[in-house]
Structures are given as structure tokens and as C-alpha cells.
C-alpha atoms as a PDB file:
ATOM      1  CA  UNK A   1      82.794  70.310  19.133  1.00  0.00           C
ATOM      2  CA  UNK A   2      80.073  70.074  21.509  1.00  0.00           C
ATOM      3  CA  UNK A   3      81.746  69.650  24.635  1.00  0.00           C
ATOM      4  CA  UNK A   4      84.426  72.666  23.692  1.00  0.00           C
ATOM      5  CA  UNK A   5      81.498  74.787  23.164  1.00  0.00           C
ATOM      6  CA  UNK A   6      79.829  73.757  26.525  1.00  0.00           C
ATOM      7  CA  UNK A   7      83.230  74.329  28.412  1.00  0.00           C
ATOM      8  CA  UNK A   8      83.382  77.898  26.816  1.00  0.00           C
ATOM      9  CA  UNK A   9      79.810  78.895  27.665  1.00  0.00           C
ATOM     10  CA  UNK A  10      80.193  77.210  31.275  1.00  0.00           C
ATOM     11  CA  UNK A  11      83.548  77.567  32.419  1.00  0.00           C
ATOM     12  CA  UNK A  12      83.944  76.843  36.432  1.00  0.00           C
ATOM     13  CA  UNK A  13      80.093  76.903  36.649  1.00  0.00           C
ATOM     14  CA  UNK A  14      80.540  72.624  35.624  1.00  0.00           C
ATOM     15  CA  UNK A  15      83.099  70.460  37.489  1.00  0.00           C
ATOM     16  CA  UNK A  16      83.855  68.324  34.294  1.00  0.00           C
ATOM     17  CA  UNK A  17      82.081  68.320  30.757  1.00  0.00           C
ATOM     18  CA  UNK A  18      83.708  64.977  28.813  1.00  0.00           C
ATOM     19  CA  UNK A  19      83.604  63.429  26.031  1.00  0.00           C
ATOM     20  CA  UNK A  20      82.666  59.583  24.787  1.00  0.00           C
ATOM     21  CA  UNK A  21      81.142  58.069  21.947  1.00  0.00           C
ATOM     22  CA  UNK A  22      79.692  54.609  21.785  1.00  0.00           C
ATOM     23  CA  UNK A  23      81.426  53.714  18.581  1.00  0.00           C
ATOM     24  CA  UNK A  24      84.591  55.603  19.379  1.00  0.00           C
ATOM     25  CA  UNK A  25      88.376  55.515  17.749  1.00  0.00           C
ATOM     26  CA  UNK A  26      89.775  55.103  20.731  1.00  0.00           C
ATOM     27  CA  UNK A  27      92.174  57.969  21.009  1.00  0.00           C
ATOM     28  CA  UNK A  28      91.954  59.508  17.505  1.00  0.00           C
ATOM     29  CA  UNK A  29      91.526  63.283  17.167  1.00  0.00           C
ATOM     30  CA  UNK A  30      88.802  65.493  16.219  1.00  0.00           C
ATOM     31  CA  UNK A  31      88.434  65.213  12.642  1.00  0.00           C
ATOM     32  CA  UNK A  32      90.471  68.069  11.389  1.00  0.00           C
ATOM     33  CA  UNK A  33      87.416  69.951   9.899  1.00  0.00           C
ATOM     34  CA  UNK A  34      85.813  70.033  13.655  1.00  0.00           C
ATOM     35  CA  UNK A  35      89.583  71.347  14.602  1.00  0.00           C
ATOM     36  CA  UNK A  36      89.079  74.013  11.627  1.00  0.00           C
ATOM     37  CA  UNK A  37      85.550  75.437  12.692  1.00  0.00           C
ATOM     38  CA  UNK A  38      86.814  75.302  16.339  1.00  0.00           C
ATOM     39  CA  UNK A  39      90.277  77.197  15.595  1.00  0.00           C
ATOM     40  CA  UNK A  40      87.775  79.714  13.712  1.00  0.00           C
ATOM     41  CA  UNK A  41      86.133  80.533  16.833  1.00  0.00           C
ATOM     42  CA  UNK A  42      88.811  81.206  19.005  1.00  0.00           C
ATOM     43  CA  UNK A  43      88.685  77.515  20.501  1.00  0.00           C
ATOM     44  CA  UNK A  44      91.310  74.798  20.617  1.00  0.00           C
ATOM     45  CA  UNK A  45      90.400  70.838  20.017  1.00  0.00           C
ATOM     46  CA  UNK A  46      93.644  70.000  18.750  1.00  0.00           C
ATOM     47  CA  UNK A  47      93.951  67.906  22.152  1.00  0.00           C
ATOM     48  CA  UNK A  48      90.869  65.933  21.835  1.00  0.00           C
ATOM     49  CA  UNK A  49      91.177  62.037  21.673  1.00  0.00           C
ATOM     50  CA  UNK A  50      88.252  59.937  21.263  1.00  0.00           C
ATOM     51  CA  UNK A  51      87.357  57.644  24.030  1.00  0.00           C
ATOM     52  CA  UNK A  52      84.709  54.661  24.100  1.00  0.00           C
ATOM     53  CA  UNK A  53      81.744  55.579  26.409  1.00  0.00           C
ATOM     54  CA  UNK A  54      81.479  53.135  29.620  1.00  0.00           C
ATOM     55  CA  UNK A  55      78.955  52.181  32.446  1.00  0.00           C
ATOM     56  CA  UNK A  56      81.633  53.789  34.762  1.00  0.00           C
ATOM     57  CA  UNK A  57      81.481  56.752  32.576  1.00  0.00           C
ATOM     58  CA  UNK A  58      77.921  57.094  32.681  1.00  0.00           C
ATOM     59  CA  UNK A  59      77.605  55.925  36.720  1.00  0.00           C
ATOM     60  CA  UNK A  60      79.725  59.246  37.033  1.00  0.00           C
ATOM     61  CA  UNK A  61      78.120  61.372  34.816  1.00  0.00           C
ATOM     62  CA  UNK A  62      74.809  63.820  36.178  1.00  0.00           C
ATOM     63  CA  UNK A  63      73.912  64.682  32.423  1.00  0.00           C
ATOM     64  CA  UNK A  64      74.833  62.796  29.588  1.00  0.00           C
ATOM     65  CA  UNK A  65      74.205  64.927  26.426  1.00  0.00           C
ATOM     66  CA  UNK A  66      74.097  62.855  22.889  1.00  0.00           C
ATOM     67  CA  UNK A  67      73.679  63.907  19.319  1.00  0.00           C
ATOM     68  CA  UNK A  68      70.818  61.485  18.163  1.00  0.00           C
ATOM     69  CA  UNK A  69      68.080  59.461  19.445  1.00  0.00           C
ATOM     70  CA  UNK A  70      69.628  56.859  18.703  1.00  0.00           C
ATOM     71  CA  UNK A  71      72.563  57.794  20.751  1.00  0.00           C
ATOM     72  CA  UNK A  72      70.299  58.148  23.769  1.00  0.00           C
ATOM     73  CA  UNK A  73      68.764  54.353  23.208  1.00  0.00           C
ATOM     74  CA  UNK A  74      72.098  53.292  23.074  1.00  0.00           C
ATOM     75  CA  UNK A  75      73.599  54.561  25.979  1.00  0.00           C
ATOM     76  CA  UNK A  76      70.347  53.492  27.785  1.00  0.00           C
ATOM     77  CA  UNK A  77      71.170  50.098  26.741  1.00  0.00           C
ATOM     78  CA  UNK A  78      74.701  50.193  28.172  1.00  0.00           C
ATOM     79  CA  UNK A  79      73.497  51.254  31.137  1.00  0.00           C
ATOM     80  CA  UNK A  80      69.513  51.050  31.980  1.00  0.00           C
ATOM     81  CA  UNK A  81      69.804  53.094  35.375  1.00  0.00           C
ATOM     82  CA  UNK A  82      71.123  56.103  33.401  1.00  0.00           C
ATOM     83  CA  UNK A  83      67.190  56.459  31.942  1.00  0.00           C
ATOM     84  CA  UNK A  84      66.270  60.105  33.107  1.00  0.00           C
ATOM     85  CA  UNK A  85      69.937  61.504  32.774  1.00  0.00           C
ATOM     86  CA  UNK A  86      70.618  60.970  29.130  1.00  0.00           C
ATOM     87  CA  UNK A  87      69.039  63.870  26.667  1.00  0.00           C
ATOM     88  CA  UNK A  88      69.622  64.915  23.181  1.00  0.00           C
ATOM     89  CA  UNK A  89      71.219  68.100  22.614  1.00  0.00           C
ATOM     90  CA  UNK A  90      68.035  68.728  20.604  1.00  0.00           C
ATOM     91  CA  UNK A  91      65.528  68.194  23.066  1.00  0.00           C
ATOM     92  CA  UNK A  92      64.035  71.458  23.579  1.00  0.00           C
ATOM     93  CA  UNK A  93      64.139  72.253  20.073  1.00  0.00           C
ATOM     94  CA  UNK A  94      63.019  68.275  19.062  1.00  0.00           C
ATOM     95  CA  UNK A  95      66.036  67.573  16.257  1.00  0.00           C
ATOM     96  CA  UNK A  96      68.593  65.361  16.209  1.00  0.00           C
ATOM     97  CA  UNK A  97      71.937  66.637  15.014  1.00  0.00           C
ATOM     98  CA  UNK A  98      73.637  64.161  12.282  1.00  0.00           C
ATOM     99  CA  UNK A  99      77.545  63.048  12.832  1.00  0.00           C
ATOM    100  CA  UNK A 100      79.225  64.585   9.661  1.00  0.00           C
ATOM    101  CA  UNK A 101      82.524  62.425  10.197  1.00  0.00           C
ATOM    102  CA  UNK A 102      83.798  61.988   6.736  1.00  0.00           C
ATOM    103  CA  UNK A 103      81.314  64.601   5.169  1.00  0.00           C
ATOM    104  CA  UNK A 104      82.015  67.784   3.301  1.00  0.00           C
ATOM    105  CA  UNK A 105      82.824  70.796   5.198  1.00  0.00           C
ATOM    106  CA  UNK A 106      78.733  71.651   4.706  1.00  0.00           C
ATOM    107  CA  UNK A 107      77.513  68.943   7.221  1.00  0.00           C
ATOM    108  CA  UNK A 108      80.400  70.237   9.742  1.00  0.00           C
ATOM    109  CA  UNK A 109      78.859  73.300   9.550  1.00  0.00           C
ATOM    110  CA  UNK A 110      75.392  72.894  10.029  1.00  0.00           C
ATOM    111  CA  UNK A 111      76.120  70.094  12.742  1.00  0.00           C
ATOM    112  CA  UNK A 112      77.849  72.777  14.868  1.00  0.00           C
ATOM    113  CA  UNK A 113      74.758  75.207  14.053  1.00  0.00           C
ATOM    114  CA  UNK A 114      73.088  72.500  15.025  1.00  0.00           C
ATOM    115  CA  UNK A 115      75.500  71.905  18.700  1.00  0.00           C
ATOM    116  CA  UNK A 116      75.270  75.538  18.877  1.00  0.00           C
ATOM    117  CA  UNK A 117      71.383  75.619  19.023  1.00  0.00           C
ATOM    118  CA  UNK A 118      71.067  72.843  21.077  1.00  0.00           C
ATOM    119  CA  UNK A 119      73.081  74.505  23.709  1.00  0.00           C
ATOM    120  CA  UNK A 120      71.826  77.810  23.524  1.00  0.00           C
ATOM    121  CA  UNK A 121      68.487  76.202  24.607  1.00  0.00           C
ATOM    122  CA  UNK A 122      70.201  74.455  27.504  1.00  0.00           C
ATOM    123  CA  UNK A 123      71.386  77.529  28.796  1.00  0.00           C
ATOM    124  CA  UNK A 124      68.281  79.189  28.359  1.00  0.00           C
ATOM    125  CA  UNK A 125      65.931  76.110  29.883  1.00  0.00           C
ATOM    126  CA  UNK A 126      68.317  74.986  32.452  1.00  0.00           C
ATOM    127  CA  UNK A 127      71.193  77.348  33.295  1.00  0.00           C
ATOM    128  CA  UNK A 128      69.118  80.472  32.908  1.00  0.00           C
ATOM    129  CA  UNK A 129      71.489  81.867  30.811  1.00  0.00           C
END
């Protein structure tokens, strides 16, 4: 959800915004209630496949944007170097946002108020949007 949201807000102003987790289903979709809020908003993540986040990923990432601390210790740990470019969504606003995968409809929905918050204070803080 998050990275259909960033491409919306962004557009041409990013050369890429991607998409990895570090316990992935390699090529699975978006779970279809992430498809549902998405298709609610005028978006489309009916093409999304999961992919597992690598070192080459990060190497070739400026920003790496993750959910949870957690997330951020772990993609620190596949890849030390990338210390410096790896935030939570969250930062600004200090929360982490909880994966709702296999949760009721209620968790989708406050994670993506949760994506959506975290991004609106990206583009405030560093976008100047």
C-alpha cells in the first residue's frame, strides 16, 4: 500500500519507488484487503508481487522506507553500509505501523492511516510538499 501511495503523491518527481520485504512470499499478491482499500481510492495493486529484499536491492536504493523498527534493524543487518538510508515511515511522527497480513479489515485500515501519516510527514519534512 505504501509504495502505491508514494508513487501517487510523487509521480515523475522519484525515478523508482519499489517494493521488498525481508520475509517476503516471493511473488504473491497484495493481500486482497490492501487491493480493496487501494481500489477504494482510485489506485490499482492488483499487479503487485512480493519480492524478498536483497543487498543489491538496498546497494541501489537512496531511501529505504520500512514499517517497524524492527524492519529497519533488519535490513541494517543485511546490509550494515545501508545505516543512515533506512527510516521508518514513522519517524517524524515516532510510531511504528503494524503488518495486518491476515488481520480483520480494522488493522488494514488503520495501517494505511497509519502509511498515510507517515507519508504526509515525508512530504512535508523532506519534499516540501
Amino acid at each position: 500500500m505504501a509504495q502505491v501511495l508514494l508513487e501517487s503523491k510523487l509521480g515523475n518527481n522519484i525515478k523508482e519507488i519499489g517494493s521488498a520485504g525481508t520475509a517476503a512470499m516471493v511473488g504473491h499478491p497484495a493481500a486482497e484487503q490492501s487491493q480493496e482499500l487501494m481500489t477504494e481510492r482510485g489506485l490499482d495493486l492488483t499487479r503487485h508481487r512480493a519480492r524478498q529484499l536483497t543487498p543489491e536491492l538496498i546497494i541501489q536504493s537512496d531511501l529505504i522506507l520500512v514499517m517497524e523498527t524492527a524492519q529497519q534493524k533488519a535490513v541494517e543487518a543485511i546490509l550494515p553500509s545501508a545505516r543512515g538510508r533506512v527510516h521508518r515511515l514513522g519517524k517524524w511522527g515516532e510510531f511504528d505501523i503494524p503488518d495486518p497480513y491476515k488481520a480483520s479489515r480494522e488493522k488494514y485500515m488503520m495501517a494505511l492511516h497509519l502509511i498515510d501519516q507517515g507519508i504526509k510527514e515525508w512530504l512535508e519534512k523532506v519534499w516540501g510538499q
